[in-house]
PDB file of N, CA and C in Angstrom:
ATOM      1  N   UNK A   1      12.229  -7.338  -6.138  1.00  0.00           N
ATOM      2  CA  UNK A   1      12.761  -8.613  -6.567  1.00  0.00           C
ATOM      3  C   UNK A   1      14.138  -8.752  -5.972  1.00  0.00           C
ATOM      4  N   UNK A   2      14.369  -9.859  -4.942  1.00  0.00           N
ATOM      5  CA  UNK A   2      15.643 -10.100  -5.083  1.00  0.00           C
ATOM      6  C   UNK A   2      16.250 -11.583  -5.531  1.00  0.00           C
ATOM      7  N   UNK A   3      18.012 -11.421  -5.121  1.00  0.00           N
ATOM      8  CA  UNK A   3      18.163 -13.181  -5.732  1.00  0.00           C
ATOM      9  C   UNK A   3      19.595 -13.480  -4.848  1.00  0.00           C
ATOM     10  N   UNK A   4      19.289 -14.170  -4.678  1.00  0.00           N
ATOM     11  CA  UNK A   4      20.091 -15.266  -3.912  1.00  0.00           C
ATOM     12  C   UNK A   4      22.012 -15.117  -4.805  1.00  0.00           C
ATOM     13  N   UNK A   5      22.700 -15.177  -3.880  1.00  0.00           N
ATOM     14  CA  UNK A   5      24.043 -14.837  -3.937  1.00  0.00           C
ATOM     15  C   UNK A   5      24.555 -15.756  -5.508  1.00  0.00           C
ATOM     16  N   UNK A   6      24.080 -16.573  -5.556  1.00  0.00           N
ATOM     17  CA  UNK A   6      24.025 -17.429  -7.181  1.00  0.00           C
ATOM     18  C   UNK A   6      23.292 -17.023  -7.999  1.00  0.00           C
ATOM     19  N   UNK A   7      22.623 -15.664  -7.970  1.00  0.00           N
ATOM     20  CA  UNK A   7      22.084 -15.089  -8.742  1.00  0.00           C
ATOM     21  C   UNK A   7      20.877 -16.091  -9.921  1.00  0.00           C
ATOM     22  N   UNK A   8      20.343 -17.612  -9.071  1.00  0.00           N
ATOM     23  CA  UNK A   8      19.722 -18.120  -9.916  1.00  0.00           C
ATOM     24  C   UNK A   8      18.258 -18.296  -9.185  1.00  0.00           C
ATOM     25  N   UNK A   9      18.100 -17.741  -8.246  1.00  0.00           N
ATOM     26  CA  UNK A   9      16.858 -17.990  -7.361  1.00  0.00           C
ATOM     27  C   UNK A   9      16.343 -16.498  -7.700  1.00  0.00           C
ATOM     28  N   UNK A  10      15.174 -15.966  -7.778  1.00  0.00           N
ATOM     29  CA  UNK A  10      14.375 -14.970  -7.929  1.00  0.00           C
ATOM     30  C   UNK A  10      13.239 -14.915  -6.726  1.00  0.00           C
ATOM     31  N   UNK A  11      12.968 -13.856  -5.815  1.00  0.00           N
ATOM     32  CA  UNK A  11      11.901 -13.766  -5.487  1.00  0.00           C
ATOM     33  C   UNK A  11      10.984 -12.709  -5.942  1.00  0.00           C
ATOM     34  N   UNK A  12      10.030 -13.278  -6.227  1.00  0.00           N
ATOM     35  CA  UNK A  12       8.783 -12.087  -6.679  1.00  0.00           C
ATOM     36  C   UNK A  12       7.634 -12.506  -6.023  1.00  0.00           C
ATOM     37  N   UNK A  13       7.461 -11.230  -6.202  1.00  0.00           N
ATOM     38  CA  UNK A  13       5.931 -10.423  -5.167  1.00  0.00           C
ATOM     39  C   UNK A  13       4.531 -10.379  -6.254  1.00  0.00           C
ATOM     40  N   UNK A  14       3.617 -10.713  -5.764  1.00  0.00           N
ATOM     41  CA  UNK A  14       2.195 -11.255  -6.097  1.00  0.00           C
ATOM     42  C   UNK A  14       1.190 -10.173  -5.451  1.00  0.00           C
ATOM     43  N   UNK A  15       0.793 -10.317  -6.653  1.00  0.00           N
ATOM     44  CA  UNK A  15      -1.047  -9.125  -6.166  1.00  0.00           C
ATOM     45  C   UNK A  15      -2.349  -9.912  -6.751  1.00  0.00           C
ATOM     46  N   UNK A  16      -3.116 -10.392  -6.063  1.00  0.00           N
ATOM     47  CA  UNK A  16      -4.238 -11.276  -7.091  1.00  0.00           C
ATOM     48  C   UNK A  16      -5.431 -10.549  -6.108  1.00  0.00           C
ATOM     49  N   UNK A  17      -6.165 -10.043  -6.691  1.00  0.00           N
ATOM     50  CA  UNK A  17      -7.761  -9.634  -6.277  1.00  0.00           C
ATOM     51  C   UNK A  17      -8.751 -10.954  -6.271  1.00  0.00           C
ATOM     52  N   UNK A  18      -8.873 -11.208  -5.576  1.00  0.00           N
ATOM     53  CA  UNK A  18     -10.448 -12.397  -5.383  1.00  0.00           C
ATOM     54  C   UNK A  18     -11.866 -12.064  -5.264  1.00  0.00           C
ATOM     55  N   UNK A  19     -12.041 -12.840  -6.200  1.00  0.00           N
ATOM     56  CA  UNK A  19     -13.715 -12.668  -6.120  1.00  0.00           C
ATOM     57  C   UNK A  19     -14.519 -11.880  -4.964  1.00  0.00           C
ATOM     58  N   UNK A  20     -13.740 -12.152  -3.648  1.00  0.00           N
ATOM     59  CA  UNK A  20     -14.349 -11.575  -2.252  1.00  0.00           C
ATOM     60  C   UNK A  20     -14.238 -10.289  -1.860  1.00  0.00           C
ATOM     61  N   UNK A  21     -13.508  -9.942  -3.348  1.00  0.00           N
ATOM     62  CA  UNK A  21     -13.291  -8.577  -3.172  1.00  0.00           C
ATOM     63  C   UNK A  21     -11.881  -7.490  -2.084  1.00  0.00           C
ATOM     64  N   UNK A  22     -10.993  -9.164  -2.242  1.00  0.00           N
ATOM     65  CA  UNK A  22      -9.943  -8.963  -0.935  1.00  0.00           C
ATOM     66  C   UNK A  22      -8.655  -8.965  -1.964  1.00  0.00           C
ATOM     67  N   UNK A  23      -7.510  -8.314  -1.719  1.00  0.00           N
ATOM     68  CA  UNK A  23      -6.360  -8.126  -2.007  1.00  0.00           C
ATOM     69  C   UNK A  23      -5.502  -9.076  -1.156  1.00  0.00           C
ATOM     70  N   UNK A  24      -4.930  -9.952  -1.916  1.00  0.00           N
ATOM     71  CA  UNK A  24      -4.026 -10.768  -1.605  1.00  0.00           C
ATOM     72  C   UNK A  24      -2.566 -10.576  -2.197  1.00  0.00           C
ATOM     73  N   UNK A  25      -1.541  -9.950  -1.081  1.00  0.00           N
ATOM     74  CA  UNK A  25      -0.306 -10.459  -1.047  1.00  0.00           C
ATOM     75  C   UNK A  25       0.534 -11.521  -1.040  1.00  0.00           C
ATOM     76  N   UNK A  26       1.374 -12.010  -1.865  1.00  0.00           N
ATOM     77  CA  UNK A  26       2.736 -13.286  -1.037  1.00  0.00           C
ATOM     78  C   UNK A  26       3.860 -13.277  -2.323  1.00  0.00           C
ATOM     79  N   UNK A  27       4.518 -14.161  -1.751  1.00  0.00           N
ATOM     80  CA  UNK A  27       6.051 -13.783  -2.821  1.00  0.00           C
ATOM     81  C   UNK A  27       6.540 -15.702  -2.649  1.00  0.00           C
ATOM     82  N   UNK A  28       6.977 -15.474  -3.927  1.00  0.00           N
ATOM     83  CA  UNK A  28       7.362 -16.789  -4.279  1.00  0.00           C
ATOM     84  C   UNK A  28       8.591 -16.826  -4.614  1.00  0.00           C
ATOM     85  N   UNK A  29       9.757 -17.908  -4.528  1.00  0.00           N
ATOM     86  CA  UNK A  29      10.944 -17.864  -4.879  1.00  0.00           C
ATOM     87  C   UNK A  29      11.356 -19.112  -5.853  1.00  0.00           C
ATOM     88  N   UNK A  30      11.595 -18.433  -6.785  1.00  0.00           N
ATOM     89  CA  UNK A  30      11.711 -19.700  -7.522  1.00  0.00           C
ATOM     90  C   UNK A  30      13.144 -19.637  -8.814  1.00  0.00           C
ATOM     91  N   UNK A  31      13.708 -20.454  -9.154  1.00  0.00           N
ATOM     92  CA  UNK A  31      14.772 -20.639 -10.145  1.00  0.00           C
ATOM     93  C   UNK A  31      14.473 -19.824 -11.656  1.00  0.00           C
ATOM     94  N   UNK A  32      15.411 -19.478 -11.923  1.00  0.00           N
ATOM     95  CA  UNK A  32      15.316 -18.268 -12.994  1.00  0.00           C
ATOM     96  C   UNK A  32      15.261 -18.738 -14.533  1.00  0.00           C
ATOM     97  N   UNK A  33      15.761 -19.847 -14.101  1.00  0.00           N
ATOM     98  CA  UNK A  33      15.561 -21.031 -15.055  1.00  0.00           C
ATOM     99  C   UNK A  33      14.484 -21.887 -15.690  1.00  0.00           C
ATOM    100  N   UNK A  34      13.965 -21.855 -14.676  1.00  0.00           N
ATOM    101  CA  UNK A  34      12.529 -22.323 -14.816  1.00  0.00           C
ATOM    102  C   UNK A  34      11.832 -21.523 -15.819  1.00  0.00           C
ATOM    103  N   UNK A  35      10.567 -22.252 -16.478  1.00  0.00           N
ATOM    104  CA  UNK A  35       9.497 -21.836 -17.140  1.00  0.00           C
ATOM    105  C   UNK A  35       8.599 -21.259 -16.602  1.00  0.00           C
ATOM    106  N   UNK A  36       7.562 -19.978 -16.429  1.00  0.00           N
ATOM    107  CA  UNK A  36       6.860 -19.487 -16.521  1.00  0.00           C
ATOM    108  C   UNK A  36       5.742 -20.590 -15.884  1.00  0.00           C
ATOM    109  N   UNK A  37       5.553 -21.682 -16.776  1.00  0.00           N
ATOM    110  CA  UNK A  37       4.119 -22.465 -16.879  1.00  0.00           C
ATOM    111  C   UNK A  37       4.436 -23.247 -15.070  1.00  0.00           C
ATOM    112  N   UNK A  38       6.087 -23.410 -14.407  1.00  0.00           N
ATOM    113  CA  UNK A  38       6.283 -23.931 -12.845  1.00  0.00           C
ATOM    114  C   UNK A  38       5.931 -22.715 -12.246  1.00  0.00           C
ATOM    115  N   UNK A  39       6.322 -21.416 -12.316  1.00  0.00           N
ATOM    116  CA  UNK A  39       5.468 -20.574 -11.456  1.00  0.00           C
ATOM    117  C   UNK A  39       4.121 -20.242 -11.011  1.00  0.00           C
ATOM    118  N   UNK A  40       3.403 -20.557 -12.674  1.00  0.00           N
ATOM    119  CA  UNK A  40       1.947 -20.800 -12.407  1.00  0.00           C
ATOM    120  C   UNK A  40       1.755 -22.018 -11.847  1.00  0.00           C
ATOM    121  N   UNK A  41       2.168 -22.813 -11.586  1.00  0.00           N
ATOM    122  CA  UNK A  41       1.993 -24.177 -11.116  1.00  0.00           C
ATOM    123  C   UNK A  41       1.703 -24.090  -9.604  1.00  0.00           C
ATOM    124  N   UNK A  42       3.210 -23.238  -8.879  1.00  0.00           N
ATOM    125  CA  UNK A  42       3.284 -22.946  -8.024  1.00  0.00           C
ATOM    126  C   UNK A  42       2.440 -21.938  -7.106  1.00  0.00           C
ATOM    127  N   UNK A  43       1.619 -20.938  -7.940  1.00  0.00           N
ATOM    128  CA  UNK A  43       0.555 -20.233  -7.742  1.00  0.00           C
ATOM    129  C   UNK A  43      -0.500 -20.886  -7.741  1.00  0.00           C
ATOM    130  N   UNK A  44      -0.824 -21.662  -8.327  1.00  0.00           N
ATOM    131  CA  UNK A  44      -2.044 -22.872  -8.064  1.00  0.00           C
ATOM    132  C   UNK A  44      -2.523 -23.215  -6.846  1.00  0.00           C
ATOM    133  N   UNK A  45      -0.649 -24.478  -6.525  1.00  0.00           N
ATOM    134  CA  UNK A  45      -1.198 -24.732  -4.990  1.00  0.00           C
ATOM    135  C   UNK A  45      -1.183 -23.755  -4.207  1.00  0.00           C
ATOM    136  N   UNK A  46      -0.927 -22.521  -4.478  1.00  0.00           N
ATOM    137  CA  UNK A  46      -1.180 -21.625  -2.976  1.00  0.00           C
ATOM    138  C   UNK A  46      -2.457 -21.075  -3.178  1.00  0.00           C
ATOM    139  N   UNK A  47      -3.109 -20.463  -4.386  1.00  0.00           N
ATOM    140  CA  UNK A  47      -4.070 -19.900  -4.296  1.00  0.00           C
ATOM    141  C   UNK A  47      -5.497 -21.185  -4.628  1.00  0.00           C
ATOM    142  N   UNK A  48      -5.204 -22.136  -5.457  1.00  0.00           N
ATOM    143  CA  UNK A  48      -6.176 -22.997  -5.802  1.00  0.00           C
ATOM    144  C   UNK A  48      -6.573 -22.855  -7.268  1.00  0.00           C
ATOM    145  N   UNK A  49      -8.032 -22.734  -7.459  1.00  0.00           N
ATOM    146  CA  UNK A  49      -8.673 -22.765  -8.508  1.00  0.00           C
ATOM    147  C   UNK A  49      -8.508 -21.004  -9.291  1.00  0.00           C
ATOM    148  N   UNK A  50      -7.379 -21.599 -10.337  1.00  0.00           N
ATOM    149  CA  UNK A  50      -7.047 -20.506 -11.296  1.00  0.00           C
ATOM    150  C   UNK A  50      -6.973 -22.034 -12.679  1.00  0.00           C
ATOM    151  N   UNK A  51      -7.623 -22.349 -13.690  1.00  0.00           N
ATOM    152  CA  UNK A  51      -8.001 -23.405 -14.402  1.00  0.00           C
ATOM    153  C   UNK A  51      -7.740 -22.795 -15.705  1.00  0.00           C
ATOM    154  N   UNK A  52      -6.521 -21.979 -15.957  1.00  0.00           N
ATOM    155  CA  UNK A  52      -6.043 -21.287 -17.483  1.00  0.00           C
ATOM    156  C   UNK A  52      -4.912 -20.797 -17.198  1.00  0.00           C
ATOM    157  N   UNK A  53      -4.153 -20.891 -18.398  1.00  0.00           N
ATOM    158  CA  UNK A  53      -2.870 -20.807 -18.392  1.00  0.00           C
ATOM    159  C   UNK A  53      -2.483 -18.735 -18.933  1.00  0.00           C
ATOM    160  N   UNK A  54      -1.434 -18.566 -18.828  1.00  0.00           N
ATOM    161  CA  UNK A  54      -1.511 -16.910 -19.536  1.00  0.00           C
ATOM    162  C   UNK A  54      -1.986 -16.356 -18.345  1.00  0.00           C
ATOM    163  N   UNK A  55      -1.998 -16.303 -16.830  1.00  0.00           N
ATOM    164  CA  UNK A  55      -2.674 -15.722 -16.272  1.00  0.00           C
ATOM    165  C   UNK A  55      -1.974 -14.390 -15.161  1.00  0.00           C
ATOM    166  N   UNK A  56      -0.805 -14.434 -15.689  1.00  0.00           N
ATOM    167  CA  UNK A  56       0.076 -13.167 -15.170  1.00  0.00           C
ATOM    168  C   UNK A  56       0.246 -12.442 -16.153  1.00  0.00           C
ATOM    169  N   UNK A  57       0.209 -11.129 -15.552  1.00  0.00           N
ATOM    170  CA  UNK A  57       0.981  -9.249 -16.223  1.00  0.00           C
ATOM    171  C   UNK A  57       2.048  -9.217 -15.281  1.00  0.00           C
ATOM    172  N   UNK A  58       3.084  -8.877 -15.909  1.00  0.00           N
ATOM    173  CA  UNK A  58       4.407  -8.107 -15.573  1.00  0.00           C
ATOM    174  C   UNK A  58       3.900  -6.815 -14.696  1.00  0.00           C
ATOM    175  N   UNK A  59       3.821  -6.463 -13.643  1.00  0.00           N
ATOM    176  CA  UNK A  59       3.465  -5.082 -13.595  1.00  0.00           C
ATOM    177  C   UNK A  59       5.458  -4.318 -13.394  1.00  0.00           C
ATOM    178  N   UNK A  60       5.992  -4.755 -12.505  1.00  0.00           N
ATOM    179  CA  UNK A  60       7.429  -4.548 -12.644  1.00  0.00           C
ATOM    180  C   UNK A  60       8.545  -4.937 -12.833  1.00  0.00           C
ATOM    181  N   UNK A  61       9.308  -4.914 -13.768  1.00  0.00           N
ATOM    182  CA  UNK A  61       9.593  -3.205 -14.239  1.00  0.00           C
ATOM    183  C   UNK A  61       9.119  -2.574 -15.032  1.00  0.00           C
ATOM    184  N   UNK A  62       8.581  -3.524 -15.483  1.00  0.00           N
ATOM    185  CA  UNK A  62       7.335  -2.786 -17.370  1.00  0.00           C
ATOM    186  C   UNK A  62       6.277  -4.108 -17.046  1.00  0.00           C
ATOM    187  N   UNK A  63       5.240  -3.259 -17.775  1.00  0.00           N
ATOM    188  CA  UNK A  63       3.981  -4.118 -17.818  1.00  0.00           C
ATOM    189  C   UNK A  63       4.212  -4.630 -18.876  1.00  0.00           C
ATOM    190  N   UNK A  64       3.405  -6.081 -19.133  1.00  0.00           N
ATOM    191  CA  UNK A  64       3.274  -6.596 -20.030  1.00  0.00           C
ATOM    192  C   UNK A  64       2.815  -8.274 -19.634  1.00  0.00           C
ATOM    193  N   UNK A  65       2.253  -8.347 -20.626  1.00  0.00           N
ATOM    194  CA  UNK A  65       2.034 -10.566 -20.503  1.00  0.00           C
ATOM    195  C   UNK A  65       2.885 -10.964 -20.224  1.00  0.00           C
ATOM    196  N   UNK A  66       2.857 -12.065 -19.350  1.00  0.00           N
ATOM    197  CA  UNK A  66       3.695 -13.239 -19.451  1.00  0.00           C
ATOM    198  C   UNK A  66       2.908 -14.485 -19.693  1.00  0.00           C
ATOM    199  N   UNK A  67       4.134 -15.147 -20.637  1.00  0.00           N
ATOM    200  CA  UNK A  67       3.753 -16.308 -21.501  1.00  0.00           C
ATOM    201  C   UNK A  67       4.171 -17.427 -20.613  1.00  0.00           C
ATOM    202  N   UNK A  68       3.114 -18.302 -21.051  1.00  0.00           N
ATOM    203  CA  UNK A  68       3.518 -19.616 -20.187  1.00  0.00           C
ATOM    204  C   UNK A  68       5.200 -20.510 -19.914  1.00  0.00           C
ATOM    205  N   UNK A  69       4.830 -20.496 -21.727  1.00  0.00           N
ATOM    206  CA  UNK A  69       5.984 -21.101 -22.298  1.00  0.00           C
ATOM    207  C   UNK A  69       7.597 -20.709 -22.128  1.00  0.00           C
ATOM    208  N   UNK A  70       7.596 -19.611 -21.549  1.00  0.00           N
ATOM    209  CA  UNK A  70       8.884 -18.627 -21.744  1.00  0.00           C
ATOM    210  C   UNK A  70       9.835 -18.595 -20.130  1.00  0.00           C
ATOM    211  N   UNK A  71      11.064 -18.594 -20.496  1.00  0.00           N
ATOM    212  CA  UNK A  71      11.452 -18.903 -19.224  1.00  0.00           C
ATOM    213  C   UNK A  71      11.346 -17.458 -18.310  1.00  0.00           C
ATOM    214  N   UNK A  72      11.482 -17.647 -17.081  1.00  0.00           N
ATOM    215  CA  UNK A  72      10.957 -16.557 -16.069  1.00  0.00           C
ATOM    216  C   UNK A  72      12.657 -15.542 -16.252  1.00  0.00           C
ATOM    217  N   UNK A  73      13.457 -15.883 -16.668  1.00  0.00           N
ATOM    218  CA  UNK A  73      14.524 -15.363 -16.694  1.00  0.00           C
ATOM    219  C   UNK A  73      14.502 -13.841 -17.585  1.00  0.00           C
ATOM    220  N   UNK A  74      13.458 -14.202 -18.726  1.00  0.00           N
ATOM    221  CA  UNK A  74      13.063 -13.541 -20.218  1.00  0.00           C
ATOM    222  C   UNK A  74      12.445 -12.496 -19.178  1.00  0.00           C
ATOM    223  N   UNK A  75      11.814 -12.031 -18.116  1.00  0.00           N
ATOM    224  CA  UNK A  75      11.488 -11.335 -17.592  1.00  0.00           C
ATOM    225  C   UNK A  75      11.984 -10.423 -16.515  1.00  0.00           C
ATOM    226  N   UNK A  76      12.439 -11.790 -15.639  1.00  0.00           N
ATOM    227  CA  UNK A  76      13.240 -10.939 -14.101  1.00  0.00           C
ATOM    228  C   UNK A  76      14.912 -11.476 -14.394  1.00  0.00           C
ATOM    229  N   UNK A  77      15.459 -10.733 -14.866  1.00  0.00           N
ATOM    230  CA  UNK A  77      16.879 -11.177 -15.320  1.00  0.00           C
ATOM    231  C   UNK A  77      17.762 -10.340 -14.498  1.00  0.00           C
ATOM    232  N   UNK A  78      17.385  -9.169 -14.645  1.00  0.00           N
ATOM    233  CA  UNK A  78      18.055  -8.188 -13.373  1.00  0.00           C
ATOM    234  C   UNK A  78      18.326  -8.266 -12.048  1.00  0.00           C
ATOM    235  N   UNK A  79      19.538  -7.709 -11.359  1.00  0.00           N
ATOM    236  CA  UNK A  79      19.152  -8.098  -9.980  1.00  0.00           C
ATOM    237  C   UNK A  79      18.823  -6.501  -9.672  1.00  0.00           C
ATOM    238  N   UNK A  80      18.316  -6.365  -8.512  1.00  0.00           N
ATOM    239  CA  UNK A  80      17.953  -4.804  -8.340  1.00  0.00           C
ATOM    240  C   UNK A  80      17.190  -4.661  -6.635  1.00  0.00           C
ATOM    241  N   UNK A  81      16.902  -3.301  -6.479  1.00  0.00           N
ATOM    242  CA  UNK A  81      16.729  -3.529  -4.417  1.00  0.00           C
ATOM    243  C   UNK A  81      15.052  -2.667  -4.740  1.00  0.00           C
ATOM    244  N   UNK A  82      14.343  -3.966  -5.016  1.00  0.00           N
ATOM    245  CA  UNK A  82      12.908  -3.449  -5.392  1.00  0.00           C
ATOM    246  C   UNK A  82      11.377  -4.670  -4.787  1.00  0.00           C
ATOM    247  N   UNK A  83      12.424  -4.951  -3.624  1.00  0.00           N
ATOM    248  CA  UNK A  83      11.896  -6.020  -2.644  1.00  0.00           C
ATOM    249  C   UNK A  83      10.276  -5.496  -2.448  1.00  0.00           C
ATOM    250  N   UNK A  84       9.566  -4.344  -2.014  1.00  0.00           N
ATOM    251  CA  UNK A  84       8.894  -4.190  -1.833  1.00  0.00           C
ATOM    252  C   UNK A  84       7.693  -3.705  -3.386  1.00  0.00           C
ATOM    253  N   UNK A  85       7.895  -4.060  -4.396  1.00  0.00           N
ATOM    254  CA  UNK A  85       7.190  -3.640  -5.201  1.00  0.00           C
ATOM    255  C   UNK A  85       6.835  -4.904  -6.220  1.00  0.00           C
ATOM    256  N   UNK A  86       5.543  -4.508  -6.499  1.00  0.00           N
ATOM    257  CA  UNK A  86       4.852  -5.725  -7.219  1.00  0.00           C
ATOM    258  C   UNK A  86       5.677  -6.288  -8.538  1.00  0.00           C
ATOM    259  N   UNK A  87       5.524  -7.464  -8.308  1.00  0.00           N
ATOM    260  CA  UNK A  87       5.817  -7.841  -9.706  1.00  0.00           C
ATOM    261  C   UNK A  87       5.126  -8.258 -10.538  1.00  0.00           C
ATOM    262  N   UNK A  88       4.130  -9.334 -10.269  1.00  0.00           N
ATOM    263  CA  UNK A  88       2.758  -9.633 -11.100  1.00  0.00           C
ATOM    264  C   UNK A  88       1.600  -9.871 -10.563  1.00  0.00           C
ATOM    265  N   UNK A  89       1.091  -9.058 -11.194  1.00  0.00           N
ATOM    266  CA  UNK A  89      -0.267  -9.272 -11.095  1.00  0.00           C
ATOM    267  C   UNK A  89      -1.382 -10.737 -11.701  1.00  0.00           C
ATOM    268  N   UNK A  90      -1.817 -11.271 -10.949  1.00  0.00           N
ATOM    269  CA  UNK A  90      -2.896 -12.324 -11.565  1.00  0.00           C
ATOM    270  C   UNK A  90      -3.870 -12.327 -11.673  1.00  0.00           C
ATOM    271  N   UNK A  91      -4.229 -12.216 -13.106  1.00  0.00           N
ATOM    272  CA  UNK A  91      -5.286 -11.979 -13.639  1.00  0.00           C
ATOM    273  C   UNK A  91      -6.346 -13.279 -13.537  1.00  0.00           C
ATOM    274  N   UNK A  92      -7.864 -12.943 -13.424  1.00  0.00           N
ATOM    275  CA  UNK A  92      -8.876 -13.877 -13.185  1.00  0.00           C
ATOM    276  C   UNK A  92      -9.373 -13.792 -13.887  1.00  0.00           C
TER     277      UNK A  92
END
C-alpha cells in the first residue's frame, strides 16, 4: 500500500480468482476518505459482473471483512512500504 505525499490517496492491490479458474491482479487508487461501497463501485467497472455488496476480505495487514458502509480509511490508515503485497481479496 502506498499514498500520495497528502497522505489522502491510497493504493491497494487486488487478488480476485474467476470462474476461469485465472488469477487476476490490479491496484486501484483511491481517496481514503471515501466509502468502501466507491471502491466496490470502482471494482465493478473493471472487473464487471460482481451483483452484491460485502464482497472484499482485508487480507493485509490483518484479515478480516470489509463493510460496505465504512470508510476505507477504518482499514488502510497507515502509511507503510508494502507495495507489493495483497490487500484484498474478492470474494465471489
Amino acid at each position: 500500500m502506498s499514498t500520495s505525499a497528502d497522505n489522502d490517496i491510497v493504493s491497494l492491490n487486488f487478488h480476485y480468482h474467476n470462474v476461469g479458474n485465472k488469477n487476476i491482479l490490479f491496484m486501484i487508487e483511491i481517496s481514503k476518505d471515501k466509502k468502501v461501497s466507491d471502491l466496490e463501485e470502482k471494482v465493478r467497472k473493471k472487473l464487471g459482473l460482481i451483483n452484491h455488496n460485502n464482497f472484499f476480505c482485508q487480507i493485509y495487514p490483518t484479515e478480516k471483512s470489509i463493510q460496505s458502509e465504512d470508510r476505507i480509511f477504518s482499514y488502510f490508515n497507515e502509511m507503510s512500504n508494502d507495495e507489493d503485497c495483497i490487500h484484498i481479496q474478492i470474494l465471489s
